[in-house]
Structures are given as C-alpha cells and as structure tokens.
N, C-alpha and C. Protein backbone atom coordinates (compact mmCIF):
# COMPACT_ATOMS: atom_id res chain seq x y z
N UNK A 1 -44.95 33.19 -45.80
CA UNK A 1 -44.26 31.93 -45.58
C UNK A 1 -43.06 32.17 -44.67
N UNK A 2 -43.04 31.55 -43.31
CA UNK A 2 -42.05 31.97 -42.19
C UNK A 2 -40.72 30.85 -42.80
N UNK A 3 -40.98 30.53 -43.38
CA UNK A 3 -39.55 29.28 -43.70
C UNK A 3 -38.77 30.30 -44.36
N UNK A 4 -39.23 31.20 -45.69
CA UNK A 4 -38.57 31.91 -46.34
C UNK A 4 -37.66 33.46 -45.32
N UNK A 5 -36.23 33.33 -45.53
CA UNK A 5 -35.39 33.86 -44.94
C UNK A 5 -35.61 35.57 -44.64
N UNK A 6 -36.15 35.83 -45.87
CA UNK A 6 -37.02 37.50 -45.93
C UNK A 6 -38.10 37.26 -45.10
N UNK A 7 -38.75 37.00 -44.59
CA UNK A 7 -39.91 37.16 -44.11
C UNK A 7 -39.51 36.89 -42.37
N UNK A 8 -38.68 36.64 -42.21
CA UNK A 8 -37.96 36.39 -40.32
C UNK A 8 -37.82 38.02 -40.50
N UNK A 9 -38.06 38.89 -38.67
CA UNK A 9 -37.38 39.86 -37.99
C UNK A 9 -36.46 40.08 -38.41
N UNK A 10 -36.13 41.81 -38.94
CA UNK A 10 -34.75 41.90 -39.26
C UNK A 10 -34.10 42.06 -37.92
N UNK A 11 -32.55 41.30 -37.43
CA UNK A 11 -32.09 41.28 -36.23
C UNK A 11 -31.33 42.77 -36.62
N UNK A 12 -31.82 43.35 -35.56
CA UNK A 12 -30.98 45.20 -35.17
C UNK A 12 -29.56 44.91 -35.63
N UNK A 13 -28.94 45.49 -36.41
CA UNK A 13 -27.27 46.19 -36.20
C UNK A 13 -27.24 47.05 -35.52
N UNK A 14 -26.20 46.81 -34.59
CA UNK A 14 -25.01 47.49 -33.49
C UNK A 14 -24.44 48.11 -34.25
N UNK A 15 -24.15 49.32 -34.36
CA UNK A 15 -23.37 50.11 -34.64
C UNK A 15 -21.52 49.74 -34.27
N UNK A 16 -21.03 49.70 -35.37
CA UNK A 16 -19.67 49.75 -34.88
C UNK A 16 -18.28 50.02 -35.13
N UNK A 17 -16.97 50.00 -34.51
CA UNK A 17 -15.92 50.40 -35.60
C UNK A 17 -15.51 49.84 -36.30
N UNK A 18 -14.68 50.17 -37.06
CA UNK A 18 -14.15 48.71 -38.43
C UNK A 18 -13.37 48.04 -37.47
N UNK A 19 -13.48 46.41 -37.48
CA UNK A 19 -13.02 45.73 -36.77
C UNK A 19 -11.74 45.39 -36.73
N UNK A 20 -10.58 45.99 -37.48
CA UNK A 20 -9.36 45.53 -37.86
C UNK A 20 -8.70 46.38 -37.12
N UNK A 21 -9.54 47.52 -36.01
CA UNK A 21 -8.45 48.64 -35.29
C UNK A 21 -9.00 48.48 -34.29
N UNK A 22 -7.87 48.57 -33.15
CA UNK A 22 -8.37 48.53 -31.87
C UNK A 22 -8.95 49.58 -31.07
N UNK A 23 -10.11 50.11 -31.63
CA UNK A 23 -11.13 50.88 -31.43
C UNK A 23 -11.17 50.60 -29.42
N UNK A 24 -11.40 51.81 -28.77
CA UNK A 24 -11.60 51.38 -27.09
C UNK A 24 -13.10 51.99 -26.96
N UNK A 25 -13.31 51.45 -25.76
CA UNK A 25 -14.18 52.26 -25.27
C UNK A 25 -14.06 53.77 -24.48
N UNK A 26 -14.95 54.66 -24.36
CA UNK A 26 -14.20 56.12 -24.16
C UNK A 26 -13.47 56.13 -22.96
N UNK A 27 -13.78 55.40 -22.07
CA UNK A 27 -13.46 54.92 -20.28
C UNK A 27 -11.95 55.13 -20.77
N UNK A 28 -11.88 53.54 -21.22
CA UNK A 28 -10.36 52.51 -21.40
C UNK A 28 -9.81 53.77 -22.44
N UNK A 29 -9.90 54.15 -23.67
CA UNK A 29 -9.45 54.67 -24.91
C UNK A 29 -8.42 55.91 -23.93
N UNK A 30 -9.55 57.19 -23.27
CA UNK A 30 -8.84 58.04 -22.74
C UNK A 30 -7.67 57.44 -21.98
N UNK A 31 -8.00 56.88 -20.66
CA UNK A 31 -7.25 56.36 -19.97
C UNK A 31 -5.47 55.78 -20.80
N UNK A 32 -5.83 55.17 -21.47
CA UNK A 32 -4.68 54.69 -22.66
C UNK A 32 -4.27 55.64 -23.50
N UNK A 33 -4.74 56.52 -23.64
CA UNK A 33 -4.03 57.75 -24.11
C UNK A 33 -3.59 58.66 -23.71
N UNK A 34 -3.79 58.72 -22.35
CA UNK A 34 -3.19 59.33 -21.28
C UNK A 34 -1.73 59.04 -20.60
N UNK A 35 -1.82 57.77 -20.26
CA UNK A 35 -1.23 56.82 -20.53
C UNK A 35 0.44 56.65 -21.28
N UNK A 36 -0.07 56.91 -22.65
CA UNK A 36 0.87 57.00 -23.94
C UNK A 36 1.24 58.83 -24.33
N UNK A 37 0.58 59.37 -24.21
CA UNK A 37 1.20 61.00 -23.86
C UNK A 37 0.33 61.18 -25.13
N UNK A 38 -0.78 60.37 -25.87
CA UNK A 38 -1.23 60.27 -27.31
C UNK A 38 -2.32 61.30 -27.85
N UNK A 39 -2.54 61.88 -28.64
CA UNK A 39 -4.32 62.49 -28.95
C UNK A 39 -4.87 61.56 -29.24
N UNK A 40 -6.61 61.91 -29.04
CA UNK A 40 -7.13 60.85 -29.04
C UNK A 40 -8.09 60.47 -30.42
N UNK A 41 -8.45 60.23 -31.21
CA UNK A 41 -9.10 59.93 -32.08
C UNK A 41 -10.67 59.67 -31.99
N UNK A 42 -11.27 60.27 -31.86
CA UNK A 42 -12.53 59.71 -31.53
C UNK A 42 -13.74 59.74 -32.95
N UNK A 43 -14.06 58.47 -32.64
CA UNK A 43 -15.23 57.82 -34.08
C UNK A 43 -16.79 58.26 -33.49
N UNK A 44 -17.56 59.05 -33.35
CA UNK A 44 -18.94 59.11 -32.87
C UNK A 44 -19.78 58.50 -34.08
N UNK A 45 -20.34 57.13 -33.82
CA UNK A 45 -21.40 56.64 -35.20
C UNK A 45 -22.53 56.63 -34.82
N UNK A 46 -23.60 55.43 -34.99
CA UNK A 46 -24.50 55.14 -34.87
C UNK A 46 -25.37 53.98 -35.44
N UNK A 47 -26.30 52.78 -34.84
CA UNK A 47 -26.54 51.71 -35.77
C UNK A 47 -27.67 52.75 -36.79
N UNK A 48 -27.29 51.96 -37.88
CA UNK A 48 -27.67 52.23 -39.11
C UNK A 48 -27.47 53.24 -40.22
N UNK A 49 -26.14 53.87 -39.59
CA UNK A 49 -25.68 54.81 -39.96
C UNK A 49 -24.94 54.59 -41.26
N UNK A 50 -25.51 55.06 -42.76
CA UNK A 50 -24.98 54.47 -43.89
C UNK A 50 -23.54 55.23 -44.12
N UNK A 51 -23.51 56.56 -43.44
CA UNK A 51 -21.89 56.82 -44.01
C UNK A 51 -20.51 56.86 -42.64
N UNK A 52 -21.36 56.26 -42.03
CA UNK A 52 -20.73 55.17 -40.69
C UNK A 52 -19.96 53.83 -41.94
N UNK A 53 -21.08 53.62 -42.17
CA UNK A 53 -20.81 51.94 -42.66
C UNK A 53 -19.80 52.35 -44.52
N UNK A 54 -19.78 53.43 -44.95
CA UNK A 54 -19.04 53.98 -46.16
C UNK A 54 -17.43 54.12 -45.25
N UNK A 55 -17.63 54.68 -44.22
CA UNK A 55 -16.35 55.31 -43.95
C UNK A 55 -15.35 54.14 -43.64
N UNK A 56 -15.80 52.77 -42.80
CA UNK A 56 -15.48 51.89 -42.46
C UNK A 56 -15.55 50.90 -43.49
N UNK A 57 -16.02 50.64 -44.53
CA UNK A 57 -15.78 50.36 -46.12
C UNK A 57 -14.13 50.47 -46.51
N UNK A 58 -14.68 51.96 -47.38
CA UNK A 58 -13.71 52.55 -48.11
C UNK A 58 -12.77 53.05 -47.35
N UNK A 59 -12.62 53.99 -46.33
CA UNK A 59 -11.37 54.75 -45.25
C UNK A 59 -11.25 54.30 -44.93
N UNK A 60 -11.27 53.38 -44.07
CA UNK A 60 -10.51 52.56 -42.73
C UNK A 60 -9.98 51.33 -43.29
N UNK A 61 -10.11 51.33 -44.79
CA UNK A 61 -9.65 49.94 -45.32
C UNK A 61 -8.25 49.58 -45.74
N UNK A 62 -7.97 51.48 -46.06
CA UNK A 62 -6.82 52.05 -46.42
C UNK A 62 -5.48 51.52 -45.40
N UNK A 63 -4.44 50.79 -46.11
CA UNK A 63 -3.01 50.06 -44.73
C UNK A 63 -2.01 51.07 -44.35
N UNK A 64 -2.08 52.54 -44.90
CA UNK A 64 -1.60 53.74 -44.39
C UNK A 64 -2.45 54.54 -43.25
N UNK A 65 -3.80 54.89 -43.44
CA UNK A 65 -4.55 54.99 -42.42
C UNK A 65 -4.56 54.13 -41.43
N UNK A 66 -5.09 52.47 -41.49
CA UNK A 66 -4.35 52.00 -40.43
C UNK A 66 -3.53 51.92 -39.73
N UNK A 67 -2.06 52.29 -40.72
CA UNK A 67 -1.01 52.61 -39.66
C UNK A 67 -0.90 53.37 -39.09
N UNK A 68 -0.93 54.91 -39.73
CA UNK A 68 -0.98 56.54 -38.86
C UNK A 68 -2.10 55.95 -37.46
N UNK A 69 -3.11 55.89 -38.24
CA UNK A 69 -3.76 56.17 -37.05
C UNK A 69 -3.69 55.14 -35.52
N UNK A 70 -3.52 53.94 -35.96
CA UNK A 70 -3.39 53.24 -34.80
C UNK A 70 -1.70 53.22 -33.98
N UNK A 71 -0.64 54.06 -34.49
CA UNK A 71 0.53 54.57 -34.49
C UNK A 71 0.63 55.94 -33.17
N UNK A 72 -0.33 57.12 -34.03
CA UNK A 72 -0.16 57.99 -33.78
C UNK A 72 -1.19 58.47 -32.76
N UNK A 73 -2.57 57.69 -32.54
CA UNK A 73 -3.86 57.96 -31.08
C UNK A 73 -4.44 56.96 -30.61
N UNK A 74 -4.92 57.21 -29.95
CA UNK A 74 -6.03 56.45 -28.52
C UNK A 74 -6.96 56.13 -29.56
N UNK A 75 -7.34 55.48 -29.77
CA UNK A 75 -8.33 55.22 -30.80
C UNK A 75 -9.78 54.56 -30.23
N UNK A 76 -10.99 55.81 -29.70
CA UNK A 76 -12.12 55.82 -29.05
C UNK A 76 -13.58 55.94 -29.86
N UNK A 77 -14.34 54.92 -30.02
CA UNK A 77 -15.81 54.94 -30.52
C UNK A 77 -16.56 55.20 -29.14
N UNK A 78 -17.68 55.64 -29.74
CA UNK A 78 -18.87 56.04 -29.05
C UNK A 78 -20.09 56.06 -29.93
N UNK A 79 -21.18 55.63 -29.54
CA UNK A 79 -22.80 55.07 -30.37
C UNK A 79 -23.61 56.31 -29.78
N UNK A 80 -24.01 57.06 -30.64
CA UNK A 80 -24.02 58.61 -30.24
C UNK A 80 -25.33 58.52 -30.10
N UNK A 81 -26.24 57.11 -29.89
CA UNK A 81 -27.51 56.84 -29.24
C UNK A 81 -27.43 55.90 -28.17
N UNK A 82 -26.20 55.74 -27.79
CA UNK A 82 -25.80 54.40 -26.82
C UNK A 82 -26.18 55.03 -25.51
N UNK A 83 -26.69 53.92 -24.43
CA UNK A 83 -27.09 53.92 -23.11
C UNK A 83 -26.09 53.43 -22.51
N UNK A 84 -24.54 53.33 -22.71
CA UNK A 84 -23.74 52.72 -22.03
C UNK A 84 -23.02 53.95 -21.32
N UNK A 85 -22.56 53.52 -20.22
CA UNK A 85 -22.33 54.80 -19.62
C UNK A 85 -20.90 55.03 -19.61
N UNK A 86 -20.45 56.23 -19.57
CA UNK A 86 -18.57 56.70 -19.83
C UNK A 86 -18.68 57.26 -18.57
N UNK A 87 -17.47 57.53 -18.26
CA UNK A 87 -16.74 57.93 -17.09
C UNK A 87 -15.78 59.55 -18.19
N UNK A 88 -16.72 60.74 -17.68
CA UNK A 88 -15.57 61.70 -18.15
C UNK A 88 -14.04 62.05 -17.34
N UNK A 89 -13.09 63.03 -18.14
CA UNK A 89 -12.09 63.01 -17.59
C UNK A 89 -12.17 64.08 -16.10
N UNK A 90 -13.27 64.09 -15.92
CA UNK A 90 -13.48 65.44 -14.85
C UNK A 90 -14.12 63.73 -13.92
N UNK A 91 -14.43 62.92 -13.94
CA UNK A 91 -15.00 61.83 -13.29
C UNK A 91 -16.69 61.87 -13.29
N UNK A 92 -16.57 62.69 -14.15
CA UNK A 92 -18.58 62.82 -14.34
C UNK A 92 -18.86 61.35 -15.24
N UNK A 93 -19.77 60.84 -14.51
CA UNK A 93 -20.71 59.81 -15.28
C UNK A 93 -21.95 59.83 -16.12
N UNK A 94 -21.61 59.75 -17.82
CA UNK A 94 -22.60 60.25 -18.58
C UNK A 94 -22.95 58.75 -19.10
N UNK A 95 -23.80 58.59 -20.09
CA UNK A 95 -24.33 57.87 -21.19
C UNK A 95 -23.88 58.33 -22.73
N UNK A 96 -23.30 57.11 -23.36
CA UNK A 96 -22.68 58.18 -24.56
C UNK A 96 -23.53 58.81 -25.29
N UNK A 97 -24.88 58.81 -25.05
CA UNK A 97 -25.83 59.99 -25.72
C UNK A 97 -25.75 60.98 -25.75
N UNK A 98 -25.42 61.44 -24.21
CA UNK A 98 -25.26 62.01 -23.51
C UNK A 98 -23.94 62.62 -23.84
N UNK A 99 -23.23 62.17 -24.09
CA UNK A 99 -21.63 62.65 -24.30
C UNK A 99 -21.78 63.18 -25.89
N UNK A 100 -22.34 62.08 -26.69
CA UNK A 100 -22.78 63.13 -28.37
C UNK A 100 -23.27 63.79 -27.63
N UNK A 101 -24.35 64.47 -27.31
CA UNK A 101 -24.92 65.81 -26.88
C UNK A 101 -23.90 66.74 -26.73
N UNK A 102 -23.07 66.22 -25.88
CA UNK A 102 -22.36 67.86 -25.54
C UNK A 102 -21.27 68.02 -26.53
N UNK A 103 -20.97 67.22 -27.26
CA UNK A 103 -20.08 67.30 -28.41
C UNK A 103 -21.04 68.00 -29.54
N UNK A 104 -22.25 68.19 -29.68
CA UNK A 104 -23.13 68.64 -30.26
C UNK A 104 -23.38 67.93 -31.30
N UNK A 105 -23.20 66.31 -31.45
CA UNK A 105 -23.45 65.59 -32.84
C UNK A 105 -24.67 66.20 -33.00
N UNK A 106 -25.13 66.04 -34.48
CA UNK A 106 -26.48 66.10 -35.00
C UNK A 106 -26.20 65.16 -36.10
N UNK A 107 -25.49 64.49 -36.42
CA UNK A 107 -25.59 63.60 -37.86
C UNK A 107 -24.19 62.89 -37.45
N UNK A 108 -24.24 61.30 -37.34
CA UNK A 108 -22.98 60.75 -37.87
C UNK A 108 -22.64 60.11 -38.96
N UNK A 109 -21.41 60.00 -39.47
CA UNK A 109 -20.33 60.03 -38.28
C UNK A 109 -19.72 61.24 -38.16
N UNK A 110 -19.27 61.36 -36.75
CA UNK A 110 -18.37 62.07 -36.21
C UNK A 110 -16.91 62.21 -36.00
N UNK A 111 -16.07 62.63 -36.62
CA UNK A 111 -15.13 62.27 -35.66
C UNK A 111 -14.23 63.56 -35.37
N UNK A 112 -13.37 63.21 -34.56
CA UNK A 112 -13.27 64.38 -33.62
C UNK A 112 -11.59 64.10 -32.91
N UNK A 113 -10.58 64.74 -33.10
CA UNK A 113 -9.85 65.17 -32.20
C UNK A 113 -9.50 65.74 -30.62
N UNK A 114 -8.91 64.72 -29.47
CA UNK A 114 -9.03 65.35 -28.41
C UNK A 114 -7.70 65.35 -27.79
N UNK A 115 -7.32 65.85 -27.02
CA UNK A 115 -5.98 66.11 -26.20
C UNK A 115 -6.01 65.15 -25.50
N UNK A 116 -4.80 64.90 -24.63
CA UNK A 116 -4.80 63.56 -23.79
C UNK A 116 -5.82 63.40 -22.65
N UNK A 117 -5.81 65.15 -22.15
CA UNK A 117 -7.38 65.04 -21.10
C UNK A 117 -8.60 65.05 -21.62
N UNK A 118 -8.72 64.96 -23.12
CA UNK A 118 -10.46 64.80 -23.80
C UNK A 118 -10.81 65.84 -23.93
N UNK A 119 -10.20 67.08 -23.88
CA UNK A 119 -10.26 68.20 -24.43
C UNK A 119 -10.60 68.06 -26.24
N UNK A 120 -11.56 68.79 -26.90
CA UNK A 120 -11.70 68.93 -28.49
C UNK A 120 -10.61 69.94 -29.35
N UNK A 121 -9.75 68.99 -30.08
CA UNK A 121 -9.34 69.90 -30.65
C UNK A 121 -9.78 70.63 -32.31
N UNK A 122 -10.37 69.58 -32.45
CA UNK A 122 -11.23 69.75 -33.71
C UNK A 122 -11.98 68.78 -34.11
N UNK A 123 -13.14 68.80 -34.49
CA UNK A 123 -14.02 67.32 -35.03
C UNK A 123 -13.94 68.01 -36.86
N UNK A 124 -14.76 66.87 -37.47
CA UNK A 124 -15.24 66.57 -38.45
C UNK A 124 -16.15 65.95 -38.98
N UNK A 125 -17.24 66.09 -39.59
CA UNK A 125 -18.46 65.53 -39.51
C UNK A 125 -18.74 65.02 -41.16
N UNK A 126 -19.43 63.75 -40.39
CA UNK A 126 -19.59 63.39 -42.39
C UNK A 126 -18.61 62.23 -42.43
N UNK A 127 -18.95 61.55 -43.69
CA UNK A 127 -18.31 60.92 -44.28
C UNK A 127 -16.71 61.43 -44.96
N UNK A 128 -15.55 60.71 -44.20
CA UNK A 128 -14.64 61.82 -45.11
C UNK A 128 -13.49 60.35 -45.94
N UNK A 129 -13.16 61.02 -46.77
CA UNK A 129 -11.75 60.25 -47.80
C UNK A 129 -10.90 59.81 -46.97
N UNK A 130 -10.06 58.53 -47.26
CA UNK A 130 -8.61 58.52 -46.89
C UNK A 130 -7.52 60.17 -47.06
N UNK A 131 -7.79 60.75 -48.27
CA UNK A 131 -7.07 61.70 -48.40
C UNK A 131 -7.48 62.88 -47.47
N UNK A 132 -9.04 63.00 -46.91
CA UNK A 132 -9.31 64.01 -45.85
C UNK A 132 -8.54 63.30 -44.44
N UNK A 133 -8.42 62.26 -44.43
CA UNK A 133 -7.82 61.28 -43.58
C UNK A 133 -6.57 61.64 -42.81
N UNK A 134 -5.77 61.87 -43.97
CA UNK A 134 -4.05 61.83 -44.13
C UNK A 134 -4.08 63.08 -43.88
N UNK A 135 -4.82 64.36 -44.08
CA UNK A 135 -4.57 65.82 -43.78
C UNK A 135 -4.90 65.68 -42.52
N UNK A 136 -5.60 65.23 -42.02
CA UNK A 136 -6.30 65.47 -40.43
C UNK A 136 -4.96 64.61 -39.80
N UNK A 137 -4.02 63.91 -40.10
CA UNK A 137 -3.40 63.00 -39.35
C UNK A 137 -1.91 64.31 -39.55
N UNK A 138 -1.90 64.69 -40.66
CA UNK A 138 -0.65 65.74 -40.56
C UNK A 138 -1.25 67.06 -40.15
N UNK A 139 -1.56 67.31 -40.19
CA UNK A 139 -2.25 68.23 -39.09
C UNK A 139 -2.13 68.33 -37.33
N UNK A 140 -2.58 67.50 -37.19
CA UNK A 140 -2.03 66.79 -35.76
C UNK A 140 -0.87 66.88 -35.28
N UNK A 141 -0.57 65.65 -36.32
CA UNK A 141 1.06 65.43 -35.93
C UNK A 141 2.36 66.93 -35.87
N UNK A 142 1.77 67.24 -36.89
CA UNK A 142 2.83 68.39 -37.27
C UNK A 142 2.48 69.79 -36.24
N UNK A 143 1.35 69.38 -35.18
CA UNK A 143 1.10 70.80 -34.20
C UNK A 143 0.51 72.15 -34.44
N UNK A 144 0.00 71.82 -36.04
CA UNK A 144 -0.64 72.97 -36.74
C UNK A 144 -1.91 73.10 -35.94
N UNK A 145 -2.08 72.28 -35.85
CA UNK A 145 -3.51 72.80 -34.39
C UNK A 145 -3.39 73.59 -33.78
N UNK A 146 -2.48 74.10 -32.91
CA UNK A 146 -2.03 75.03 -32.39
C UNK A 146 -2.31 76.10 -31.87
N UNK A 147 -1.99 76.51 -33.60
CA UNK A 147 -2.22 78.21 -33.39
C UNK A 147 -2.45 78.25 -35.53
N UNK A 148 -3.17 77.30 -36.44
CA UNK A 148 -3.55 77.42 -36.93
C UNK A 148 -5.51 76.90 -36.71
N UNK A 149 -6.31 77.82 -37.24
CA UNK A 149 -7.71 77.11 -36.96
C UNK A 149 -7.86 75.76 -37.72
C-alpha cells in the first residue's frame, strides 16, 4: 500500500555536523583559521554513520564544548565519502574522499587536530565523551602537543 508512509523510498541522509556550530567547509574552515592564528578542528563523518550521529547527540550538545570549541578553532567537516572537492593548503585539488584517504580514515567519525597550515597534529577516532572532549581541548590549548605524544 503506497499511501502508507513506510512503504515510500527511504530519502538518503547527508551526513552532517551538529547544526548549532559553525562547522566550515575545509576550503573556507582552513582559510579562517589561518586567518585567526587558530588550530583547526576537524570532524571527518559520513551519511549513516551511527557514532557520527551519537557524537552529535550526546558531545556536541554539551554548552562548554560548544564554547571551547567554537572559541578556541576553525571548526572544519568533511564526508569522508564526499565527491565535493577541497582546495589543499599546498593548492592541490582533491575530493574529500580523497582527503579521508590520506588522513587514513577507515571508520568514522574522525576527528583530528591541525595547525593553521592543515598540518595533523593528532586525530582521534571513534565515538568520544564530552570528557574525552575537554582533554583534547586542554591539550591543545595548553601546547602539550608539542613535545608531549
């Protein structure tokens, strides 16, 4: 029975960031964090990605995480199956598939630490806590990156 609402095409989900942060694209994000003298934050997900859609739930819901983080980086998603194309900081033109690739995703989400030129300073993979959250944000901040691993 096509009248009944279950039985219509399920329409695809887009993969995306929690909508309450001004998530960029990698182009604009770097550029603006360059910009601001900022590190950059980067979200690598994917549509249908269930601990994509946990992290952006429960972590990103958190009004301390919102603040650090949209405070303290460039704040950059990327669809680590997306055909949209980025502009790297060397001016190479990839596809963000293409860009997960060389970041070496194999499972998102991703996320990942970069210097103002998009340099990695550390990722993290998986679903993580507000409280894995707040260490990765003092971490940062405090320069323990450094010259701690």
């Amino acid at each position: 029975m096509w009248g009944h609402a279950s039985c219509w095409p399920a329409v695809p989900r887009r993969p995306s960031p929690p909508g309450a942060y001004p998530f960029r694209a990698y182009d604009e994000g770097l550029s603006q964090a360059q910009e601001q003298d900022k590190e950059i934050f980067l979200y690598v997900g994917r549509e249908g990605c269930a601990f994509c859609e946990r992290t952006n739930q429960e972590t990103f819901s958190d009004a301390e995480i919102k603040e650090r983080f949209t405070d303290h980086y460039g704040l950059v998603y990327v669809d680590s199956e997306g055909a949209d194309r980025l502009r790297l900081p060397s001016g190479e033109r990839v596809t963000a598939r293409e860009r997960g690739s060389r970041l070496e995703v194999v499972g998102t989400p991703l996320f990942a630490m970069l210097d103002p030129e998009g340099t990695a300073l550390f990722r993290m993979p998986g679903f993580k806590t507000v409280g894995q959250f707040k260490r990765m944000d003092r971490y940062i901040q405090s320069g323990a990156y450094r010259d701690q691993p």
